[in-house]
C-alpha atoms as a PDB file:
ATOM      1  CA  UNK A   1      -7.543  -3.826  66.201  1.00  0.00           C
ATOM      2  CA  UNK A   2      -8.105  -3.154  69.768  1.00  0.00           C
ATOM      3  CA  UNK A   3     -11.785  -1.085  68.902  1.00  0.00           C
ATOM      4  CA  UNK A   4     -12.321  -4.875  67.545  1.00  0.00           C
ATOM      5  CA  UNK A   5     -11.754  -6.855  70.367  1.00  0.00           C
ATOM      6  CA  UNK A   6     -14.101  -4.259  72.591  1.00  0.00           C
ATOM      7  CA  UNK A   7     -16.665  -4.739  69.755  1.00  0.00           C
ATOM      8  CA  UNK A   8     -16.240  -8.321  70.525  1.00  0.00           C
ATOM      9  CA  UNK A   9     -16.636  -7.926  74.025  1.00  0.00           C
ATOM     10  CA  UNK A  10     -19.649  -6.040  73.976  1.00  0.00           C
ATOM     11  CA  UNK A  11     -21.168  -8.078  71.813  1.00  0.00           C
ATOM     12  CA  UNK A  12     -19.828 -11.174  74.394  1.00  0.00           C
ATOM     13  CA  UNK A  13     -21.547  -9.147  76.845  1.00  0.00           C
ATOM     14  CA  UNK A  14     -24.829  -8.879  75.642  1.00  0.00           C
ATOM     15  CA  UNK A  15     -24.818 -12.531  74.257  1.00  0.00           C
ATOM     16  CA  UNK A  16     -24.317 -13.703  77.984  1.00  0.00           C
ATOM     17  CA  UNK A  17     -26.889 -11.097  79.445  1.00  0.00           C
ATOM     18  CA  UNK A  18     -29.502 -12.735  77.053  1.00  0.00           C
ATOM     19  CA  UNK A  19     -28.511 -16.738  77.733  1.00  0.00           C
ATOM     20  CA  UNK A  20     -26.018 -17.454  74.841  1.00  0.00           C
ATOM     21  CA  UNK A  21     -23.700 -18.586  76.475  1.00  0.00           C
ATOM     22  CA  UNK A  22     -22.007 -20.382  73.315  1.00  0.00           C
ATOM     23  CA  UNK A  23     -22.132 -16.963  71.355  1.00  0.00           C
ATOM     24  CA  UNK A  24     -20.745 -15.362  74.332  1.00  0.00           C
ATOM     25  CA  UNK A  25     -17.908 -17.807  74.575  1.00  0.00           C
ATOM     26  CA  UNK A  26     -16.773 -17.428  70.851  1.00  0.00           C
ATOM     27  CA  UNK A  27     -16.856 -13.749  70.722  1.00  0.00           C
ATOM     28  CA  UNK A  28     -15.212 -13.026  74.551  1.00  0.00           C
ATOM     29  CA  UNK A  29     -12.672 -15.600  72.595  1.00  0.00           C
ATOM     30  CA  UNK A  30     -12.175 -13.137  69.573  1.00  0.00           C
ATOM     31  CA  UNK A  31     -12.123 -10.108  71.635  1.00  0.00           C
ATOM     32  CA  UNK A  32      -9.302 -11.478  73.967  1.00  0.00           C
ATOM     33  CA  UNK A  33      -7.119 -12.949  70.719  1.00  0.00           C
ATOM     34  CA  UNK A  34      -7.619  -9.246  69.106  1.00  0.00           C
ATOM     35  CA  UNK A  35      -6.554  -7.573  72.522  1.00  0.00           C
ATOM     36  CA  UNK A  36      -3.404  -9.970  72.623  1.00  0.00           C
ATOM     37  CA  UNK A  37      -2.235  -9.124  69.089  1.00  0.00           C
ATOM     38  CA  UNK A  38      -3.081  -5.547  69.431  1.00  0.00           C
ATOM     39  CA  UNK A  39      -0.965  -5.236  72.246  1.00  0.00           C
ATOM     40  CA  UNK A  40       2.080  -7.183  70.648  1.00  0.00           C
ATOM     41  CA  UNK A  41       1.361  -4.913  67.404  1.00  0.00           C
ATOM     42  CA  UNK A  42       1.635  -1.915  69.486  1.00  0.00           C
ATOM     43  CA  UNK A  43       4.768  -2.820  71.489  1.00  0.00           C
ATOM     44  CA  UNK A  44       6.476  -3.901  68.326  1.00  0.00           C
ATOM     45  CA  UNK A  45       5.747  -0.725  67.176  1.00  0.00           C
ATOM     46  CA  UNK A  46       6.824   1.289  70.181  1.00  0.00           C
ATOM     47  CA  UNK A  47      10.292  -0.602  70.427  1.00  0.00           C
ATOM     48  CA  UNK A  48      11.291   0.077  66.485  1.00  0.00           C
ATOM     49  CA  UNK A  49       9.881   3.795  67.177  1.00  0.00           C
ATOM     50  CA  UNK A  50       7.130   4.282  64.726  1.00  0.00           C
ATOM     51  CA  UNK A  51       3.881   5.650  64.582  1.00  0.00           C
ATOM     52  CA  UNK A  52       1.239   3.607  63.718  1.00  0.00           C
ATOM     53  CA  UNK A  53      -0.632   3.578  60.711  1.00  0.00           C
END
């Protein structure tokens, strides 16, 4: 999930470099939603002790 949200940002990245700044809105949107629940994901899954899948 998190190699999404930096996928996201890149492509946020490159969206603003070129002047889409509405493209570049949405996806620095995704990427910081996937970062969020990637980082609950992995804290849930460090306090119950497993690995992840």
């Amino acid at each position: 999930m998190l190699s999404w949200a930096l996928v996201f940002l890149v492509v946020a990245l490159i969206a603003g470099a070129l002047g889409l700044s509405g493209v570049a809105g949405v996806a620095t949107d995704i990427a910081w939603i996937l970062f969020v629940v990637g980082l609950v994901v992995a804290v849930v899954l460090f306090i119950t002790g497993r690995r992840p899948l």
